[in-house]
Each structure stands twice: as C-alpha cells, then as structure tokens.
ModelCIF file with pLDDT and N, C-alpha, C, O atoms, coordinates in Angstrom:
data_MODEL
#
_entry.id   MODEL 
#
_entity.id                         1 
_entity.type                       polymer 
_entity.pdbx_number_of_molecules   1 
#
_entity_poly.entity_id                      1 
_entity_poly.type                           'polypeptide(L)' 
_entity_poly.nstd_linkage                   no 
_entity_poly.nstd_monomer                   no 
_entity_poly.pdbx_seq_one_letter_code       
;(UNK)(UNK)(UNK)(UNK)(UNK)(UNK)(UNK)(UNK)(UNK)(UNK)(UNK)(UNK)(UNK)(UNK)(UNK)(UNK)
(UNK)(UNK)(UNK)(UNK)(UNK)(UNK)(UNK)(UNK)(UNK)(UNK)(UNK)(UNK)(UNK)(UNK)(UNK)(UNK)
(UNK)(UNK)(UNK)(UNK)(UNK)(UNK)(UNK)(UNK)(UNK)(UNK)(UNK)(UNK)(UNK)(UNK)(UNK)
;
_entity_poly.pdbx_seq_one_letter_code_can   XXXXXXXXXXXXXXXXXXXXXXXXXXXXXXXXXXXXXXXXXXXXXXX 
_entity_poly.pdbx_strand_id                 A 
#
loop_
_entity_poly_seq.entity_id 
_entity_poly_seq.num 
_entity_poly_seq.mon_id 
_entity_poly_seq.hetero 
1 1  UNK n 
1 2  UNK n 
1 3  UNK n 
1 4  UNK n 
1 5  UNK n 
1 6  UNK n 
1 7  UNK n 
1 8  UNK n 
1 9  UNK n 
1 10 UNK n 
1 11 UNK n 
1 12 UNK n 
1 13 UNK n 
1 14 UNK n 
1 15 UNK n 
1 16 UNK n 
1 17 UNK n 
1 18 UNK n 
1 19 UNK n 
1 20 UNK n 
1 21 UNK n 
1 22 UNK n 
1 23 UNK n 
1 24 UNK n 
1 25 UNK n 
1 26 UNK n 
1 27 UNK n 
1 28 UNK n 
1 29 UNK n 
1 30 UNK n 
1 31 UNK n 
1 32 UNK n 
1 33 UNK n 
1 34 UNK n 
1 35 UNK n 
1 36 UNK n 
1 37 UNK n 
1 38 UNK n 
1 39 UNK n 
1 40 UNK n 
1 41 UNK n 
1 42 UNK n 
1 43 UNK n 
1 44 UNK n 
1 45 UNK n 
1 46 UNK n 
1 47 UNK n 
#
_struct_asym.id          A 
_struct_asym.entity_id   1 
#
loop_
_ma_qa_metric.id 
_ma_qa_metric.mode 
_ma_qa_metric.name 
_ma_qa_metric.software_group_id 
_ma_qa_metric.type 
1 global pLDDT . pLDDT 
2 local  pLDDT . pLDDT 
#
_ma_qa_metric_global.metric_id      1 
_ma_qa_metric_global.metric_value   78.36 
_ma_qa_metric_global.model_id       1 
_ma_qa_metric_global.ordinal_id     1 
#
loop_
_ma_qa_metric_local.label_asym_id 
_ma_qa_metric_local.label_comp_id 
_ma_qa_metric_local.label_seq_id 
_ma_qa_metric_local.metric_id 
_ma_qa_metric_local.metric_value 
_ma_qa_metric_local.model_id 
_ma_qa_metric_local.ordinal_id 
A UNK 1  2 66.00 1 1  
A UNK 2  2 63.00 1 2  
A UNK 3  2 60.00 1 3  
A UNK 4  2 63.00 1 4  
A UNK 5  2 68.00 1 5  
A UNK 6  2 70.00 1 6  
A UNK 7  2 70.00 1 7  
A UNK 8  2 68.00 1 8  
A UNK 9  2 66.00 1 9  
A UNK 10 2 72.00 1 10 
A UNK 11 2 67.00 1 11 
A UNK 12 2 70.00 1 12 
A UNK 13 2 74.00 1 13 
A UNK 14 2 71.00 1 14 
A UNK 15 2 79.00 1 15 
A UNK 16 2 80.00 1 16 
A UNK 17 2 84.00 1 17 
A UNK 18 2 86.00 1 18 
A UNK 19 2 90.00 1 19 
A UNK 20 2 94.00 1 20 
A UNK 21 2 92.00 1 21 
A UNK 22 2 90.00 1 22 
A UNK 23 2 85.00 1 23 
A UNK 24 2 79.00 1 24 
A UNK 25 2 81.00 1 25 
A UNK 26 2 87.00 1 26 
A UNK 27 2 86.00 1 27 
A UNK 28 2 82.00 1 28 
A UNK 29 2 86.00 1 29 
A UNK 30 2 90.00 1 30 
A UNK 31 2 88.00 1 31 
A UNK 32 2 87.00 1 32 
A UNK 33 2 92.00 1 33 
A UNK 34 2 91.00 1 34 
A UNK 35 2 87.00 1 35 
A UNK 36 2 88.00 1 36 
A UNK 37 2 89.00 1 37 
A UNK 38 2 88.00 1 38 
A UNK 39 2 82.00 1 39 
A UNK 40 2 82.00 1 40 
A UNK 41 2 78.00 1 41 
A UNK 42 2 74.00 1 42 
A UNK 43 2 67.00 1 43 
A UNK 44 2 67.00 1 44 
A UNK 45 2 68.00 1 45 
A UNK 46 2 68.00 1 46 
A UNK 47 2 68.00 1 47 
#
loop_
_atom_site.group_PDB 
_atom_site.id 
_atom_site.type_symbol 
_atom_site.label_atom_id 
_atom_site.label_alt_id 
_atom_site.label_comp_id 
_atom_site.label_asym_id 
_atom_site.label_entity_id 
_atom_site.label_seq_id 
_atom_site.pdbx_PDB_ins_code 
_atom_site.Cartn_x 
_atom_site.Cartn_y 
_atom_site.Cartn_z 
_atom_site.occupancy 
_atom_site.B_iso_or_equiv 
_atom_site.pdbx_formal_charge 
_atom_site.auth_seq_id 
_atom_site.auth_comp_id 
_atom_site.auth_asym_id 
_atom_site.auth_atom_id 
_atom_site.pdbx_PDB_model_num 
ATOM 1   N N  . UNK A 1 1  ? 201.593 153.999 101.448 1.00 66.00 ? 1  UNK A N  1 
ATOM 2   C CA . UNK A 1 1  ? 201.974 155.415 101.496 1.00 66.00 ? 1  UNK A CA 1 
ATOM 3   C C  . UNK A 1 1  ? 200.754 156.290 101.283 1.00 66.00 ? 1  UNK A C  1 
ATOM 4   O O  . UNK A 1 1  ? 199.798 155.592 100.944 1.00 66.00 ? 1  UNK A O  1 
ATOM 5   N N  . UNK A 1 2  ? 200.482 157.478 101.358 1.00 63.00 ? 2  UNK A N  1 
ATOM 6   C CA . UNK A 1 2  ? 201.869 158.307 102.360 1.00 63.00 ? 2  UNK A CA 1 
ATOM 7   C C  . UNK A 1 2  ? 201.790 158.039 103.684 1.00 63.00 ? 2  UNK A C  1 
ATOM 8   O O  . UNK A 1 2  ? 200.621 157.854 104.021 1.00 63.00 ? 2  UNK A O  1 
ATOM 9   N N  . UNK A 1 3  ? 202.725 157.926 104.743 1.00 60.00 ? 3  UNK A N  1 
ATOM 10  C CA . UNK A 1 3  ? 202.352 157.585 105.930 1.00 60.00 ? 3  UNK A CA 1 
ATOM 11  C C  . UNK A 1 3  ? 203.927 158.185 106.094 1.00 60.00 ? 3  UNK A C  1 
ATOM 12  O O  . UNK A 1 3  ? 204.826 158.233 105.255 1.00 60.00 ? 3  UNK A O  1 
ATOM 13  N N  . UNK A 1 4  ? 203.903 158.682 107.693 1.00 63.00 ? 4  UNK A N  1 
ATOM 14  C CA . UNK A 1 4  ? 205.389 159.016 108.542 1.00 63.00 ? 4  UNK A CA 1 
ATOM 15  C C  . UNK A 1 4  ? 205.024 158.730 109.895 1.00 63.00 ? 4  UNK A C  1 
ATOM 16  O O  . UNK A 1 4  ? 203.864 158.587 110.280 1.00 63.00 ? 4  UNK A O  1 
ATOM 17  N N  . UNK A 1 5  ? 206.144 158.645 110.670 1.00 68.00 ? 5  UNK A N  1 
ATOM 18  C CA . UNK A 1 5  ? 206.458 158.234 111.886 1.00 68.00 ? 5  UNK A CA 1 
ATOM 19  C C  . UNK A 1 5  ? 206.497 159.115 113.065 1.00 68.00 ? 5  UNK A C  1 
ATOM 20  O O  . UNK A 1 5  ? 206.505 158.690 114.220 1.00 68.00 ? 5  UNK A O  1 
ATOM 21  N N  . UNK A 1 6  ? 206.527 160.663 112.651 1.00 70.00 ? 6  UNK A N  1 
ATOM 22  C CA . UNK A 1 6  ? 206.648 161.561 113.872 1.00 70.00 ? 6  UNK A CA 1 
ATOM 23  C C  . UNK A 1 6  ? 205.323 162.977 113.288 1.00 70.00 ? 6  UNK A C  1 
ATOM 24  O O  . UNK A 1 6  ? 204.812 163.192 112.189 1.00 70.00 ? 6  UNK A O  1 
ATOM 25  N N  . UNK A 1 7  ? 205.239 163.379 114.073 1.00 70.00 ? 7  UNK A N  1 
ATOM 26  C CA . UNK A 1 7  ? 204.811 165.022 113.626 1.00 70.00 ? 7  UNK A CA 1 
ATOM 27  C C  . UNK A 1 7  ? 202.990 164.575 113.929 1.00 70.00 ? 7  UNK A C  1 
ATOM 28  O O  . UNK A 1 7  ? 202.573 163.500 114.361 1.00 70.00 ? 7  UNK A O  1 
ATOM 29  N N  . UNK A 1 8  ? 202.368 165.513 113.627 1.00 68.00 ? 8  UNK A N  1 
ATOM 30  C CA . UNK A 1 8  ? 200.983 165.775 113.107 1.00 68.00 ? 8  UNK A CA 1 
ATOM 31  C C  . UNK A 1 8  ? 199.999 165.063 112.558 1.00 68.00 ? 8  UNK A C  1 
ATOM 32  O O  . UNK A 1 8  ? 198.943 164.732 113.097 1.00 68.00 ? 8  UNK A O  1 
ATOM 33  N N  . UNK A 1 9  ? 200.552 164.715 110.923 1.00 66.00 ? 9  UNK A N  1 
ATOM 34  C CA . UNK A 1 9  ? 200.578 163.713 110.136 1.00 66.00 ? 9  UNK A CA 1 
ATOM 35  C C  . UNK A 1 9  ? 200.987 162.781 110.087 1.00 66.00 ? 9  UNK A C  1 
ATOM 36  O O  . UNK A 1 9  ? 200.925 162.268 108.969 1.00 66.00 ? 9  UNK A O  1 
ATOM 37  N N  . UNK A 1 10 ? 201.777 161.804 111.397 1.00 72.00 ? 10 UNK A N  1 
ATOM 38  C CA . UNK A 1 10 ? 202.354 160.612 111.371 1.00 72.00 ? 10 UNK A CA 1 
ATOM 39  C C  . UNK A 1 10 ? 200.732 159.780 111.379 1.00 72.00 ? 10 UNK A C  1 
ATOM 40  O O  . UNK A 1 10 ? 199.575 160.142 111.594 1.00 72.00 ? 10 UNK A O  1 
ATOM 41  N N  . UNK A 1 11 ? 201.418 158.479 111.014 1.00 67.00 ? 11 UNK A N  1 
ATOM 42  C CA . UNK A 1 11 ? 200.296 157.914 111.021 1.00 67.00 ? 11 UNK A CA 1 
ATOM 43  C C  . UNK A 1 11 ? 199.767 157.217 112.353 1.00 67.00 ? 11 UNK A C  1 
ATOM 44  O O  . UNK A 1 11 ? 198.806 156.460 112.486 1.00 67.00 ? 11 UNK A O  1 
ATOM 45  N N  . UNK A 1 12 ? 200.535 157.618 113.160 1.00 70.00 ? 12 UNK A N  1 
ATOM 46  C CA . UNK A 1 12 ? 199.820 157.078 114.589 1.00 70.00 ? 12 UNK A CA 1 
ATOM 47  C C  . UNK A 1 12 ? 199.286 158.020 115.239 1.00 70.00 ? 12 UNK A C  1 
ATOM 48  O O  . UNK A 1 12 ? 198.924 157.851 116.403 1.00 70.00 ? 12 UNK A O  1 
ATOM 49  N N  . UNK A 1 13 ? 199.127 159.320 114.519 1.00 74.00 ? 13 UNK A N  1 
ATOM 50  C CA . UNK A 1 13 ? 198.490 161.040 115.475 1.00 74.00 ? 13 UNK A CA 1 
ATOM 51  C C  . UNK A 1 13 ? 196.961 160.443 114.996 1.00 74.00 ? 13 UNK A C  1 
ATOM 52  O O  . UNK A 1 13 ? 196.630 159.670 114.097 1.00 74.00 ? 13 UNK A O  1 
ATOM 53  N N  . UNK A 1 14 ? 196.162 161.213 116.084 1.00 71.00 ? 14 UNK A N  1 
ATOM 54  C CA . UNK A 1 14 ? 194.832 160.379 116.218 1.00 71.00 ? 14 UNK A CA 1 
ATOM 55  C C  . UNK A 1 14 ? 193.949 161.439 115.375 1.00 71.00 ? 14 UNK A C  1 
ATOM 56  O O  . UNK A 1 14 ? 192.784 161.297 115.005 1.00 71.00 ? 14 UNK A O  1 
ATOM 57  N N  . UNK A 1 15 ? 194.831 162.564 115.163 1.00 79.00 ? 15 UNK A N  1 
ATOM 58  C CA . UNK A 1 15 ? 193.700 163.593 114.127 1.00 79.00 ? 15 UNK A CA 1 
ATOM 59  C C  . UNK A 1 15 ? 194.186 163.817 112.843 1.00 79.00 ? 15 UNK A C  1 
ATOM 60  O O  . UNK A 1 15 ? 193.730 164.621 112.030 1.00 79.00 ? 15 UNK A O  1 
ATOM 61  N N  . UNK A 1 16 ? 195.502 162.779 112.643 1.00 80.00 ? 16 UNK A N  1 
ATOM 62  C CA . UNK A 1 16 ? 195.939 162.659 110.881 1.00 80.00 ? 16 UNK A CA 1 
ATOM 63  C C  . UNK A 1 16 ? 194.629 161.808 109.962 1.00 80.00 ? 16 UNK A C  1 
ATOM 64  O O  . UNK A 1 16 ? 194.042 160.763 110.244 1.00 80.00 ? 16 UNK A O  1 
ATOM 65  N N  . UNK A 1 17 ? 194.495 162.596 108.953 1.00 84.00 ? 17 UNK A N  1 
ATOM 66  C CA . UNK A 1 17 ? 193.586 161.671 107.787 1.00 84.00 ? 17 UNK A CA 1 
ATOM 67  C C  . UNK A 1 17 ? 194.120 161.812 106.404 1.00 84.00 ? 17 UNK A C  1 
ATOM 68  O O  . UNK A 1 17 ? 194.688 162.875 106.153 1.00 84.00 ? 17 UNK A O  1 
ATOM 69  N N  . UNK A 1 18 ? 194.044 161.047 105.605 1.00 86.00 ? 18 UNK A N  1 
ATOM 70  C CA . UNK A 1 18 ? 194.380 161.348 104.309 1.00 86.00 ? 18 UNK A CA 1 
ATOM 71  C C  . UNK A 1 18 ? 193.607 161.781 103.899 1.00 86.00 ? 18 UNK A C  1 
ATOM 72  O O  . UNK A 1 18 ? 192.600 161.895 104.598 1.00 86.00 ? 18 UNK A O  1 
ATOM 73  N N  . UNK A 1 19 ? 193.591 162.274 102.556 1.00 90.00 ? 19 UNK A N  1 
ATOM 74  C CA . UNK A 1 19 ? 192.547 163.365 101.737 1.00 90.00 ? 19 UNK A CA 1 
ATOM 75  C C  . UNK A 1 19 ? 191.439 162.580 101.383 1.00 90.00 ? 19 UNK A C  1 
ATOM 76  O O  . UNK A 1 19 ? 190.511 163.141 100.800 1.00 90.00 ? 19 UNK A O  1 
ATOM 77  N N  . UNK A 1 20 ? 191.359 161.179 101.676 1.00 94.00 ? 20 UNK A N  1 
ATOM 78  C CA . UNK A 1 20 ? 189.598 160.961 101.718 1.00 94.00 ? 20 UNK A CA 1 
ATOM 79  C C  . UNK A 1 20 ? 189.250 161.214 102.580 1.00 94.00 ? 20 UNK A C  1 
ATOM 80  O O  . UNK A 1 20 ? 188.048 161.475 102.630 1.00 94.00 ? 20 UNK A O  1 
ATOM 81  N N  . UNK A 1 21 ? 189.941 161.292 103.633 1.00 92.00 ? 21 UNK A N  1 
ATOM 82  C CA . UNK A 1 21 ? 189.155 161.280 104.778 1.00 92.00 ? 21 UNK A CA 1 
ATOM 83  C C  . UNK A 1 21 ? 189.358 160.609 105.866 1.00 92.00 ? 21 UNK A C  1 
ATOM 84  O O  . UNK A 1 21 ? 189.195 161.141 106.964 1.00 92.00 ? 21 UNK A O  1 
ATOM 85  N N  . UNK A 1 22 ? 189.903 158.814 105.673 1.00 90.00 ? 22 UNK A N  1 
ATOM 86  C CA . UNK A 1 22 ? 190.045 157.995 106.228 1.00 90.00 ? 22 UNK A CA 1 
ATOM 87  C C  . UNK A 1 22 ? 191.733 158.374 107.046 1.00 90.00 ? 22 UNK A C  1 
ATOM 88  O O  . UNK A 1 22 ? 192.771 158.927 106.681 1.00 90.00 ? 22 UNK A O  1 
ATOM 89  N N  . UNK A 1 23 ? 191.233 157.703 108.318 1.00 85.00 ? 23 UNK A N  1 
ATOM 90  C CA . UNK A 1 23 ? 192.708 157.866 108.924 1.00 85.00 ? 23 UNK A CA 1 
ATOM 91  C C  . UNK A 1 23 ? 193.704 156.667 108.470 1.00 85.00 ? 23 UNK A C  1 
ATOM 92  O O  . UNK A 1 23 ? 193.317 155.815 107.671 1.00 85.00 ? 23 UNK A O  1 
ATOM 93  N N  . UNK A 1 24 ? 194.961 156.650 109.005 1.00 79.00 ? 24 UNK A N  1 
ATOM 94  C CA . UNK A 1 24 ? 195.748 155.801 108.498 1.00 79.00 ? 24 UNK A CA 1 
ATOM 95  C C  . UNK A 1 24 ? 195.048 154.413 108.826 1.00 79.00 ? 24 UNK A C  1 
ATOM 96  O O  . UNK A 1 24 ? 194.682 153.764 107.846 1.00 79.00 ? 24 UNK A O  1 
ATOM 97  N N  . UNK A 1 25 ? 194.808 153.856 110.144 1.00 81.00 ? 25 UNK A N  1 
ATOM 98  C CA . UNK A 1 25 ? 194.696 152.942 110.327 1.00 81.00 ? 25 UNK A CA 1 
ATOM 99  C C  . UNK A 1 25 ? 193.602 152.252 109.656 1.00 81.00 ? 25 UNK A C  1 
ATOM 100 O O  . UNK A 1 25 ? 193.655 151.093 109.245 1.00 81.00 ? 25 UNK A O  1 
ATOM 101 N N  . UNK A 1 26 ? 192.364 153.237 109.553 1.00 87.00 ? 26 UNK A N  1 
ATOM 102 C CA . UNK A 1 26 ? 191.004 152.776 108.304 1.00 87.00 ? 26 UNK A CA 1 
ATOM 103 C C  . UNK A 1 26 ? 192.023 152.406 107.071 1.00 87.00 ? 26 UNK A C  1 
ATOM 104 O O  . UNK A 1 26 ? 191.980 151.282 106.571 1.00 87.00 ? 26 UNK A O  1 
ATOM 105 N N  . UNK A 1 27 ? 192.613 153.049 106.770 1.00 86.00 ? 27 UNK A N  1 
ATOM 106 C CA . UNK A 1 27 ? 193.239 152.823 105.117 1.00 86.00 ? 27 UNK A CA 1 
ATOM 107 C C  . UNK A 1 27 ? 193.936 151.105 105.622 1.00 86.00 ? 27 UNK A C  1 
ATOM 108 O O  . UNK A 1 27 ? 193.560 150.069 105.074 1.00 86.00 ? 27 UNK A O  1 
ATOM 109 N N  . UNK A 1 28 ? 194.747 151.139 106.496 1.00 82.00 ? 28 UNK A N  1 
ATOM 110 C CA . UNK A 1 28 ? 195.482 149.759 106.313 1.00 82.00 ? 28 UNK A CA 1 
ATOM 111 C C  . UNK A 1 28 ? 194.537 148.751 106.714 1.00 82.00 ? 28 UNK A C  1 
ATOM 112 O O  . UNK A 1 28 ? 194.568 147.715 106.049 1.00 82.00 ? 28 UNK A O  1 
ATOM 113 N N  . UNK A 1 29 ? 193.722 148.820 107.635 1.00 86.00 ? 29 UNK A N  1 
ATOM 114 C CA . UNK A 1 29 ? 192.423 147.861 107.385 1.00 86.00 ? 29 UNK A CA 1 
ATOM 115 C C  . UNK A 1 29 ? 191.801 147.369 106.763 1.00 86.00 ? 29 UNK A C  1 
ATOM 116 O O  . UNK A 1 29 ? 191.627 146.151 106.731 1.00 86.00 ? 29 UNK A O  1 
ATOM 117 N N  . UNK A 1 30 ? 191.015 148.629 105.728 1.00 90.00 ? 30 UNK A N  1 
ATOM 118 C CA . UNK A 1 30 ? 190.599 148.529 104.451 1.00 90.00 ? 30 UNK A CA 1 
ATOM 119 C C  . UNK A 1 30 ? 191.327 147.682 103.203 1.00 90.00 ? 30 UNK A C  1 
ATOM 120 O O  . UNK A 1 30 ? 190.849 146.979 102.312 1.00 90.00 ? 30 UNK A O  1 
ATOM 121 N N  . UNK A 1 31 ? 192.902 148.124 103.588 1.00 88.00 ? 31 UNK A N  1 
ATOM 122 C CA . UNK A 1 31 ? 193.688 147.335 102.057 1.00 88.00 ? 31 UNK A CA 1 
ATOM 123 C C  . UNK A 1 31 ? 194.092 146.059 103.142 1.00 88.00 ? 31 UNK A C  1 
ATOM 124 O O  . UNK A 1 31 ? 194.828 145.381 102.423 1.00 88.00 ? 31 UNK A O  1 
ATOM 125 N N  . UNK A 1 32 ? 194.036 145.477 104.235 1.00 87.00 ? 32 UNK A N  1 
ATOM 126 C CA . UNK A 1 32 ? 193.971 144.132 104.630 1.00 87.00 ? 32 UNK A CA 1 
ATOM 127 C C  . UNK A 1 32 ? 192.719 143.330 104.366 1.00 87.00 ? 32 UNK A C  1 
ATOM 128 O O  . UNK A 1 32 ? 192.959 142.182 103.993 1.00 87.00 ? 32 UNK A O  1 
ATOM 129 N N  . UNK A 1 33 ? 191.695 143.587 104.445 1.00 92.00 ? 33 UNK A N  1 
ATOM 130 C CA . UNK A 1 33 ? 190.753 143.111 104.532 1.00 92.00 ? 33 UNK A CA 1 
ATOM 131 C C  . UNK A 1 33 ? 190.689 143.103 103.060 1.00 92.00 ? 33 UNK A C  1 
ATOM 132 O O  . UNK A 1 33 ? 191.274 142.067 102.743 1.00 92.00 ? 33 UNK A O  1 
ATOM 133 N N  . UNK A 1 34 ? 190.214 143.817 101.783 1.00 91.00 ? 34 UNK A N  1 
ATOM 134 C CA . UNK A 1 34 ? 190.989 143.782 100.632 1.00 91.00 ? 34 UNK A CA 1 
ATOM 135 C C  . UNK A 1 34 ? 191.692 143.086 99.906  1.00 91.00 ? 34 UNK A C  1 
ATOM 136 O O  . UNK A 1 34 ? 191.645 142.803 98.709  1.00 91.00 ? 34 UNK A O  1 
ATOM 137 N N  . UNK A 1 35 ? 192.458 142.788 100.856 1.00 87.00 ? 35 UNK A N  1 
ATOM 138 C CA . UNK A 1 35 ? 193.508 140.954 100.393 1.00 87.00 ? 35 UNK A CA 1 
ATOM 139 C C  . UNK A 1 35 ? 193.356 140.273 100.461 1.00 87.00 ? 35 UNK A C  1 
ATOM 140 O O  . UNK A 1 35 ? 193.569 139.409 99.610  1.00 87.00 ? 35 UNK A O  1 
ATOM 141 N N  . UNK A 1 36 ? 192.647 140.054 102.003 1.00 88.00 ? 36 UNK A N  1 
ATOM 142 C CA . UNK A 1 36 ? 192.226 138.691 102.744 1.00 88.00 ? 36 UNK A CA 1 
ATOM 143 C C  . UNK A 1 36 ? 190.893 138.051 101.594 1.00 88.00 ? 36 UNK A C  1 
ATOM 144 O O  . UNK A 1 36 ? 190.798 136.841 101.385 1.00 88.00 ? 36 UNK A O  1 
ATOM 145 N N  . UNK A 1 37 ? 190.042 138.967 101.003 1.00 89.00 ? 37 UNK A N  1 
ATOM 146 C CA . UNK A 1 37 ? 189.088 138.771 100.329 1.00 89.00 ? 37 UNK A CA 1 
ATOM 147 C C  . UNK A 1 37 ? 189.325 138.567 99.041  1.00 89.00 ? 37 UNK A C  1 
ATOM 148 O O  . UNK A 1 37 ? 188.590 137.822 98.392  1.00 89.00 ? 37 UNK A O  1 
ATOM 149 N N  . UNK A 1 38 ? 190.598 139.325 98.373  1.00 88.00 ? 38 UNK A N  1 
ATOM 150 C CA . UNK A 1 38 ? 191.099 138.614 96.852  1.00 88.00 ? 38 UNK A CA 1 
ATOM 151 C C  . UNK A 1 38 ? 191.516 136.987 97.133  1.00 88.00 ? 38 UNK A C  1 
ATOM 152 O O  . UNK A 1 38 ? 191.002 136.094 96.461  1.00 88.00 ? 38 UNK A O  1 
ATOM 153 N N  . UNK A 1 39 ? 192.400 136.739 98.089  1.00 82.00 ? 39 UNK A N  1 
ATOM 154 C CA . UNK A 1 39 ? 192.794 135.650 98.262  1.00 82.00 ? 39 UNK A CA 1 
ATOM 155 C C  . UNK A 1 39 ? 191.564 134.481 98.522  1.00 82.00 ? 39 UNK A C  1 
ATOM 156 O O  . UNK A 1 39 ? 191.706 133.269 98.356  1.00 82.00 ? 39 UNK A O  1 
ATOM 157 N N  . UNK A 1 40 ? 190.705 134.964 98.835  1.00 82.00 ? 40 UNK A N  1 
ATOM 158 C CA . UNK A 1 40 ? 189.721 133.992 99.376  1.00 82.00 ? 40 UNK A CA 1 
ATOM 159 C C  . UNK A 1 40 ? 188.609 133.566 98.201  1.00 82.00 ? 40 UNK A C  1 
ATOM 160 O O  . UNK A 1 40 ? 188.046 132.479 98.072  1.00 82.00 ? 40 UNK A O  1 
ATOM 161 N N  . UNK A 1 41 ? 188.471 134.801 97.364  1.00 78.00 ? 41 UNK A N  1 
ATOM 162 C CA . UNK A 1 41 ? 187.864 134.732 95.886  1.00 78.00 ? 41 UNK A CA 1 
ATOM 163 C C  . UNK A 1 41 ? 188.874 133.832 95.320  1.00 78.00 ? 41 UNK A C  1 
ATOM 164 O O  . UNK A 1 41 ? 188.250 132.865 94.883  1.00 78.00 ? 41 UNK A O  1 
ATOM 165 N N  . UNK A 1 42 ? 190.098 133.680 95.118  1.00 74.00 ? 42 UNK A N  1 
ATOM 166 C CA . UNK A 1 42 ? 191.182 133.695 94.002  1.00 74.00 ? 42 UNK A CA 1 
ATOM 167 C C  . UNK A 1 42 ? 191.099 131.717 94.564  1.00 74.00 ? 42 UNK A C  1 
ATOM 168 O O  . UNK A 1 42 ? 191.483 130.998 93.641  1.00 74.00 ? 42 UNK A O  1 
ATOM 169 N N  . UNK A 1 43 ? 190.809 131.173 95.443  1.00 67.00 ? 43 UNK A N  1 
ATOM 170 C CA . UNK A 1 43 ? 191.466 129.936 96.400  1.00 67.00 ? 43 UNK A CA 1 
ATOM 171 C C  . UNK A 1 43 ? 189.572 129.336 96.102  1.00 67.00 ? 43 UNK A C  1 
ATOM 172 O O  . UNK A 1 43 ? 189.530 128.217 95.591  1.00 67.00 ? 43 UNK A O  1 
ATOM 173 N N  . UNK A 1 44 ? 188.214 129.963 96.372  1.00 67.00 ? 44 UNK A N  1 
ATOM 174 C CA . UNK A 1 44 ? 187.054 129.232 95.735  1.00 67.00 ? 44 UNK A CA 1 
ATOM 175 C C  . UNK A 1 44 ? 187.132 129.348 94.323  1.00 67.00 ? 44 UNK A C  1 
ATOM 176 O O  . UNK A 1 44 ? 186.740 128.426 93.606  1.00 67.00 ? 44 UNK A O  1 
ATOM 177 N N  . UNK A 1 45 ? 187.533 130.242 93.927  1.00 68.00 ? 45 UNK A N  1 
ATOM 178 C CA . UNK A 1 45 ? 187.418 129.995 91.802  1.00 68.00 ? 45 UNK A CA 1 
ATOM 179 C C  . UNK A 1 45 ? 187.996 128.919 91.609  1.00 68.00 ? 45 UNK A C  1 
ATOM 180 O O  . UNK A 1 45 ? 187.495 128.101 90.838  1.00 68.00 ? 45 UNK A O  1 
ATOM 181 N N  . UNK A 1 46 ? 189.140 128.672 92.236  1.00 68.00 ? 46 UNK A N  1 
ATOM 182 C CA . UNK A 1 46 ? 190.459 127.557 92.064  1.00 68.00 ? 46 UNK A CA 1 
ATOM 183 C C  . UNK A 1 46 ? 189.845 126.437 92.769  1.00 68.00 ? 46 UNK A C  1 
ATOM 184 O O  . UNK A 1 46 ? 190.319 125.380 92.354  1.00 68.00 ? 46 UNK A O  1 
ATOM 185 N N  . UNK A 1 47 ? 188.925 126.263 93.725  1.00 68.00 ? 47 UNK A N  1 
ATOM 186 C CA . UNK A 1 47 ? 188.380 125.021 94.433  1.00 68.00 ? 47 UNK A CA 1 
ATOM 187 C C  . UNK A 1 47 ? 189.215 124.421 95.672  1.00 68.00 ? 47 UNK A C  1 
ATOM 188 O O  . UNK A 1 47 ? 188.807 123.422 96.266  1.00 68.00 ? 47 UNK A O  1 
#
C-alpha cells in the first residue's frame, strides 16, 4: 500500500509516484528483490 486500480494515482498511471518519489512499480521491485535477498541471506547463514 497505498496503491489503487483506476484514476491518476492508480498504480498502473505512468506519472503516479509515491512521496519518495518512486513509482509503484520501483516500490514493488524494490520490496521483491528485498525478499529474494532476505531469503537468500537467511538459507547461507543456515547452510
């Protein structure tokens, strides 16, 4: 969140950004990639 489906600010309008700055799709990238990299830390600590 926040993210919506129609209007201005949906998150698929190509000139919506959240207040950093980043558009939606940077943000869900960012927190995928984010995971992919806890999980991958969390799976070598563990061996």
């Amino acid at each position: 969140d926040p993210a919506t489906h129609f209007g201005a600010q949906s998150y698929i309008s190509p000139t919506a950004q959240l207040p950093d700055g980043r558009s939606h799709l940077d943000h869900t990238a960012d927190t995928v990639i984010a995971i992919i990299r806890a999980h991958q830390s969390t799976a070598v600590a563990q061996g």
